[in-house]
Structure formats: structure tokens, C-alpha cells
N, C-alpha and C. Protein backbone atom coordinates (compact mmCIF):
# COMPACT_ATOMS: atom_id res chain seq x y z
N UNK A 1 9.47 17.33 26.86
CA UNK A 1 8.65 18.10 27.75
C UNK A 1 7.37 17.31 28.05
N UNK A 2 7.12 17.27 29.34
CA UNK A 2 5.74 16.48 29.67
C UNK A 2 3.99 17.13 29.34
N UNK A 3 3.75 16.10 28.91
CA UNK A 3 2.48 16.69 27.92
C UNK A 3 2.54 16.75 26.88
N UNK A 4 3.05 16.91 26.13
CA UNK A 4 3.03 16.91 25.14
C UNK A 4 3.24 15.97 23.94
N UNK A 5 2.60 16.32 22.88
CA UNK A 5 2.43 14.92 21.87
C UNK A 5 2.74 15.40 20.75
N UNK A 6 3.42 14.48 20.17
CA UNK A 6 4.55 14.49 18.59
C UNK A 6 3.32 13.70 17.79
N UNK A 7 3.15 15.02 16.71
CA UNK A 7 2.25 14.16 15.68
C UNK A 7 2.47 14.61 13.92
N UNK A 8 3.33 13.57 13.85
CA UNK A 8 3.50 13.64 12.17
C UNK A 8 2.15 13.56 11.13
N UNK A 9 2.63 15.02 10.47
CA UNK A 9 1.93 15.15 9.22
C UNK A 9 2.36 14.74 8.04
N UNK A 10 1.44 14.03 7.49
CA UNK A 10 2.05 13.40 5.93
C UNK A 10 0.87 14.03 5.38
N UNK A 11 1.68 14.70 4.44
CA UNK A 11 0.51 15.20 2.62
C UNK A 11 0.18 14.17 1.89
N UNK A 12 -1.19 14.07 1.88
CA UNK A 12 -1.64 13.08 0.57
C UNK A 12 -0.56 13.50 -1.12
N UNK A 13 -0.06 12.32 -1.29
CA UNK A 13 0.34 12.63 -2.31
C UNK A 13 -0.54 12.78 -3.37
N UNK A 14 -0.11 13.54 -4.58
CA UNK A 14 -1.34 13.61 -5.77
C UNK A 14 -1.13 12.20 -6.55
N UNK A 15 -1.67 12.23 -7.73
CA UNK A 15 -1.90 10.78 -8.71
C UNK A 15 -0.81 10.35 -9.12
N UNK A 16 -0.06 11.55 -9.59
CA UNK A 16 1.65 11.31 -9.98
C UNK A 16 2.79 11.12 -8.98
N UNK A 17 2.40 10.46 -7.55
CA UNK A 17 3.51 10.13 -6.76
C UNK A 17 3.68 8.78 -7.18
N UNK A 18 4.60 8.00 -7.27
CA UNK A 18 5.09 6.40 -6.84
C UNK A 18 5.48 5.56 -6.03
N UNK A 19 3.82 4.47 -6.10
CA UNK A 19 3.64 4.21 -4.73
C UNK A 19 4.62 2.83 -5.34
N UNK A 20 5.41 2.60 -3.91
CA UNK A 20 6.38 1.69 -3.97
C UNK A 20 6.01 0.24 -3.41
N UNK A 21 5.38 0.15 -3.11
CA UNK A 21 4.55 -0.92 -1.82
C UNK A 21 3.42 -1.00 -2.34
N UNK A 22 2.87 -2.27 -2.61
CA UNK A 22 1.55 -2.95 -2.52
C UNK A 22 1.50 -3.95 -1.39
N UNK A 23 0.09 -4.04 -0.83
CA UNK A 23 -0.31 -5.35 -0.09
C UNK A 23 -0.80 -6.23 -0.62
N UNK A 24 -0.05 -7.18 -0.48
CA UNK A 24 -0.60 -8.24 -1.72
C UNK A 24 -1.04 -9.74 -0.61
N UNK A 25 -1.82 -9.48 0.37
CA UNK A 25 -2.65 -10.58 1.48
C UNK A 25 -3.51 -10.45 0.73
N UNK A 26 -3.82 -12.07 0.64
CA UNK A 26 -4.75 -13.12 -0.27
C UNK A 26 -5.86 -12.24 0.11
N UNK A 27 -6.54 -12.17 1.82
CA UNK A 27 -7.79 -11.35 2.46
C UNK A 27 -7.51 -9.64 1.62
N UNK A 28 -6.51 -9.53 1.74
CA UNK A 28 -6.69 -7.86 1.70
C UNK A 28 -7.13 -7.76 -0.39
N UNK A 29 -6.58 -8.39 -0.83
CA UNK A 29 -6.40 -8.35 -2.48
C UNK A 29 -8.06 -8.78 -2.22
N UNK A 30 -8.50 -9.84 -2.05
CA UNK A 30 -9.83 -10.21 -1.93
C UNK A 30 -10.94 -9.17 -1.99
N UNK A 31 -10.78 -8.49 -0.58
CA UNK A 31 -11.45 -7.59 0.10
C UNK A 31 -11.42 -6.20 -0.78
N UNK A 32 -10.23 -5.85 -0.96
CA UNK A 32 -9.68 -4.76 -2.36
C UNK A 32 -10.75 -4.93 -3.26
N UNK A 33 -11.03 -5.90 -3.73
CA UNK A 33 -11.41 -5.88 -5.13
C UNK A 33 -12.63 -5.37 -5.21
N UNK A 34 -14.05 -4.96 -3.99
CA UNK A 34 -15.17 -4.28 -3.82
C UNK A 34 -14.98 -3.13 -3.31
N UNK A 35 -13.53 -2.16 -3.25
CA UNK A 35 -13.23 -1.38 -2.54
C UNK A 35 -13.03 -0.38 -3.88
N UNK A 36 -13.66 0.46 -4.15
CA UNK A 36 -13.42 1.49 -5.48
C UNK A 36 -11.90 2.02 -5.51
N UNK A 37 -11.12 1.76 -6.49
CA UNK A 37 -9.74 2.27 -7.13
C UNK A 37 -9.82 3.34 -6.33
N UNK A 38 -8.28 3.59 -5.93
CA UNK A 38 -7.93 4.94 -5.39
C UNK A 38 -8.61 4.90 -3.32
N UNK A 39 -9.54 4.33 -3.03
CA UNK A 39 -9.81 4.21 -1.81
C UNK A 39 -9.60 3.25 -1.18
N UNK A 40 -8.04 2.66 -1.27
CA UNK A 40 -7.48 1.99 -0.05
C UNK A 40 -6.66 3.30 1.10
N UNK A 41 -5.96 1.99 1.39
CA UNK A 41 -4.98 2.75 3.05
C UNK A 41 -3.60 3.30 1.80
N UNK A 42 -3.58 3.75 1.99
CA UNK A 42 -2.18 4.91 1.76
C UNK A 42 -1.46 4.50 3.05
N UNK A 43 -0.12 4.69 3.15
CA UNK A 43 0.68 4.52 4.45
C UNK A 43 2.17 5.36 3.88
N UNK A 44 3.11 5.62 4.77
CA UNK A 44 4.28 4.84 4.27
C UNK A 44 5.36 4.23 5.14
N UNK A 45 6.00 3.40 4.20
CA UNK A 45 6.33 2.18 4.89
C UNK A 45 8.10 2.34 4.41
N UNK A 46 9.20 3.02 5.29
CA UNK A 46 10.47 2.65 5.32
C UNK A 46 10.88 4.41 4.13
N UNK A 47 9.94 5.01 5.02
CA UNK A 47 9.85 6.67 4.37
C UNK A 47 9.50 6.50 2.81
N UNK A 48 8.94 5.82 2.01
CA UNK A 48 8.30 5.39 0.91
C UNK A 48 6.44 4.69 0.92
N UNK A 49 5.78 5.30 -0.30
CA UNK A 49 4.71 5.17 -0.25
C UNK A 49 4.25 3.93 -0.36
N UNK A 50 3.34 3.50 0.40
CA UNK A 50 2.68 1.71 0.23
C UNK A 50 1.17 1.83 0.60
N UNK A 51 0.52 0.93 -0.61
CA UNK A 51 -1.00 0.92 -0.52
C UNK A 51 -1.81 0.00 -0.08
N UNK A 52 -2.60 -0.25 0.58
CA UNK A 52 -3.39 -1.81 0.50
C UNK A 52 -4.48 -1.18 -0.05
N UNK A 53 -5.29 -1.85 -1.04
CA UNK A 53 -6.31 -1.86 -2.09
C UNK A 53 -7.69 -2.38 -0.80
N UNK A 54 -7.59 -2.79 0.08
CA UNK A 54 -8.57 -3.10 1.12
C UNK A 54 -8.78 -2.12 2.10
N UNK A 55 -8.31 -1.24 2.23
CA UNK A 55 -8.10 0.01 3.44
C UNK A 55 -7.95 -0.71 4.38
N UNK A 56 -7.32 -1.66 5.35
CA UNK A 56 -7.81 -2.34 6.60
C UNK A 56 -5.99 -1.74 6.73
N UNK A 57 -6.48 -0.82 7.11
CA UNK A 57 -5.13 0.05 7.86
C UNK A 57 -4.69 -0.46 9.37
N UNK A 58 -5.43 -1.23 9.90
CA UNK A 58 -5.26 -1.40 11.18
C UNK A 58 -4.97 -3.47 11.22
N UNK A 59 -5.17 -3.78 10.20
CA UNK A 59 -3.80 -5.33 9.97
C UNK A 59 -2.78 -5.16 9.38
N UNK A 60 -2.36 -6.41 9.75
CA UNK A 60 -1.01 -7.11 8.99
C UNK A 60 -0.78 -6.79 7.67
N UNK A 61 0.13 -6.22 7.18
CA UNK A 61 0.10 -6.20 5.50
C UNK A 61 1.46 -7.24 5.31
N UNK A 62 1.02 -7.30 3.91
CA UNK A 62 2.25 -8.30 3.52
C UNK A 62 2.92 -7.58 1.79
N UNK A 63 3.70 -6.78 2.12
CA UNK A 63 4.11 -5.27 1.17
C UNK A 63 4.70 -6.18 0.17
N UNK A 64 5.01 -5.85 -0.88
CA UNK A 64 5.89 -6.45 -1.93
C UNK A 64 6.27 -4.77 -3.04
N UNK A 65 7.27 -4.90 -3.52
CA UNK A 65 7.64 -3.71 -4.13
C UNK A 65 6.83 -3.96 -5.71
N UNK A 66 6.96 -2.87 -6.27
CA UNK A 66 6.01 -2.30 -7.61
C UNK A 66 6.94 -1.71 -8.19
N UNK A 67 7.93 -0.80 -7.78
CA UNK A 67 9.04 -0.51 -8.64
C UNK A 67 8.89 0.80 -9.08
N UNK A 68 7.94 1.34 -8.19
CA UNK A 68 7.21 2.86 -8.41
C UNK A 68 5.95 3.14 -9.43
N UNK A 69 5.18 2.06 -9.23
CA UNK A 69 3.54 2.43 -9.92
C UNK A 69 2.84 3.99 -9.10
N UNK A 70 2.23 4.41 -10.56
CA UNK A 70 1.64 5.51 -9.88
C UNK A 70 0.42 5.30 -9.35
N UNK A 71 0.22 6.24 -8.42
CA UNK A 71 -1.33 6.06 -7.88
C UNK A 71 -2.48 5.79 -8.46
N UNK A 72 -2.35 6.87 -9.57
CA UNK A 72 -3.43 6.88 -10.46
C UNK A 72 -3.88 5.45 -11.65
N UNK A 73 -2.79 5.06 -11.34
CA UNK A 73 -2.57 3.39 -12.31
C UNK A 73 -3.16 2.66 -11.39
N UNK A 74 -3.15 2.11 -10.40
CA UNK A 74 -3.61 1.17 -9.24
C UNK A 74 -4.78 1.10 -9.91
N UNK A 75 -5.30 -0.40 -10.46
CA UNK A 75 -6.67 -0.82 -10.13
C UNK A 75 -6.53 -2.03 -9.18
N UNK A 76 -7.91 -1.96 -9.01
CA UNK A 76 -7.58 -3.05 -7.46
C UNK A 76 -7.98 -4.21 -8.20
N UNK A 77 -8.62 -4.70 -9.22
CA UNK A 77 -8.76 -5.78 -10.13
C UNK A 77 -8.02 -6.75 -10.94
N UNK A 78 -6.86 -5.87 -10.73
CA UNK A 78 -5.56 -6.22 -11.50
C UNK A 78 -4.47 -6.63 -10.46
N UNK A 79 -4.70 -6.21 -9.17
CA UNK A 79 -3.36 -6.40 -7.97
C UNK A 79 -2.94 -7.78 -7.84
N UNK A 80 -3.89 -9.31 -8.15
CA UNK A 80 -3.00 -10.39 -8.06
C UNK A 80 -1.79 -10.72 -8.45
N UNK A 81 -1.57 -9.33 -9.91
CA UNK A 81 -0.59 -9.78 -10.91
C UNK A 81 0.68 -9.65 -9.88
N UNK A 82 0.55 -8.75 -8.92
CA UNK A 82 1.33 -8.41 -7.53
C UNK A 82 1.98 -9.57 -6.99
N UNK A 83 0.67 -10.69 -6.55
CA UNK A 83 1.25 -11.53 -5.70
C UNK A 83 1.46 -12.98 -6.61
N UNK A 84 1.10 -12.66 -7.77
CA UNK A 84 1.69 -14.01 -8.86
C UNK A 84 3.20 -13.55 -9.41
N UNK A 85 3.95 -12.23 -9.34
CA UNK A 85 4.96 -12.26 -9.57
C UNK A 85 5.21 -11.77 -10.62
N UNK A 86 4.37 -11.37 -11.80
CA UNK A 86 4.29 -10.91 -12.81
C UNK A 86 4.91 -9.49 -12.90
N UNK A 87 4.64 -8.61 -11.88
CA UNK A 87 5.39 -7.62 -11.85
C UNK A 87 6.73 -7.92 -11.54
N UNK A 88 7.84 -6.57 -12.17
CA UNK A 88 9.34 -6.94 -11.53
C UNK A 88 9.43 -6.51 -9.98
N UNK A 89 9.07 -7.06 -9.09
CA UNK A 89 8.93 -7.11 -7.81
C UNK A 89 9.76 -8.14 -6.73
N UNK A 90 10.75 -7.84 -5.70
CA UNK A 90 11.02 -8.83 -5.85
C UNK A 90 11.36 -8.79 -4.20
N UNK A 91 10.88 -8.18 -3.46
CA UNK A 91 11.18 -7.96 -1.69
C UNK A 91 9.95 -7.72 -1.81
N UNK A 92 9.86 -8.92 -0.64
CA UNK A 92 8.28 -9.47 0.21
C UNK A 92 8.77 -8.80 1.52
N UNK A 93 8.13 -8.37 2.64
CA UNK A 93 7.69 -8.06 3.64
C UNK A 93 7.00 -8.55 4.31
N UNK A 94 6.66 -9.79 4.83
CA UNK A 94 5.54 -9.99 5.64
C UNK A 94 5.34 -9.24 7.34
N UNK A 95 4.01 -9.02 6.98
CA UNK A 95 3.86 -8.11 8.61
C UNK A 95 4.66 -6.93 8.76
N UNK A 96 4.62 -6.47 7.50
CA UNK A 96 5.67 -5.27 7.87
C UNK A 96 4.46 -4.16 8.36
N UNK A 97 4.60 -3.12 9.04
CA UNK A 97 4.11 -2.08 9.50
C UNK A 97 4.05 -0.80 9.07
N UNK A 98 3.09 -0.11 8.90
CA UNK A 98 4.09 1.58 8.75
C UNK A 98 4.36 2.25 10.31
């Protein structure tokens, strides 16, 4: 119908959802790290939850899986362990979108 606009609602999940997706860009992990725990971009990405620790909701992310970390676990001080591999993580995404 003309005029009209389709606008999906997503519920903030609470602390105990599992976010599946981190952004693990060198800039965004960087930028993350002066950004207080818990106040990045939330998204989701492939009907599953994904975070960037930088909020810059409006770039490029480069997602890598977590394997279902909870929200409330995310420190943004700790996310390199993300892009060194240390986590069992193992699908990169570059430029993926929500």
C-alpha cells in the first residue's frame, strides 16, 4: 500500500541474552576501549545478536563469532582476545551489515 512504512521492532535484550557477534575492527576495538562496557551498538546480524564495543553503528563491522557470550560478560578491554583468536571463534565476516 502506498505510504506507508514497515518498521521493525527489536527488544533490547536483557544481560542474559547471547550475543553471537563481536566487531573485532582494529578502529572499532580501539575506539571501544573509552566507550563504557555495555554501551556499544547492539545490532542483529543474520537474525542473531552482534555487538561493536565502539557504537559506530553507522560503519563497516568486521563480526567474528563468540559462541554465545553474554552481554553482561562483554568488557571492551578484553575484546582483542576476539581478534587474536583466543576465543573458539572461527567465521570472520568482513563488512558484514545488519
Amino acid at each position: 500500500m502506498p505510504g506507508l512504512l514497515h518498521v521493525e521492532v527489536v527488544a533490547m535484550p536483557d544481560d542474559e541474552v547471547p550475543v553471537d557477534f563481536i566487531c573485532i575492527g582494529e578502529d572499532h576495538l580501539r575506539h571501544g576501549r573509552d566507550v563504557p562496557d555495555g554501551e556499544g551498538h547492539l545490532t542483529v546480524v543474520d537474525k542473531r545478536w552482534a555487538y561493536c564495543s565502539a557504537g559506530l553503528e553507522d560503519q563497516p563491522h568486521f563480526w567474528r563469532e563468540t559462541g554465545g557470550t553474554r552481554l553482561a560478560d562483554i568488557r571492551h578491554a578484553d575484546l582483542d582476545r576476539y581478534r587474536k583468536g583466543v576465543v573458539d571463534a572461527d567465521t570472520e565476516n568482513p563488512r558484514r551489515r545488519a
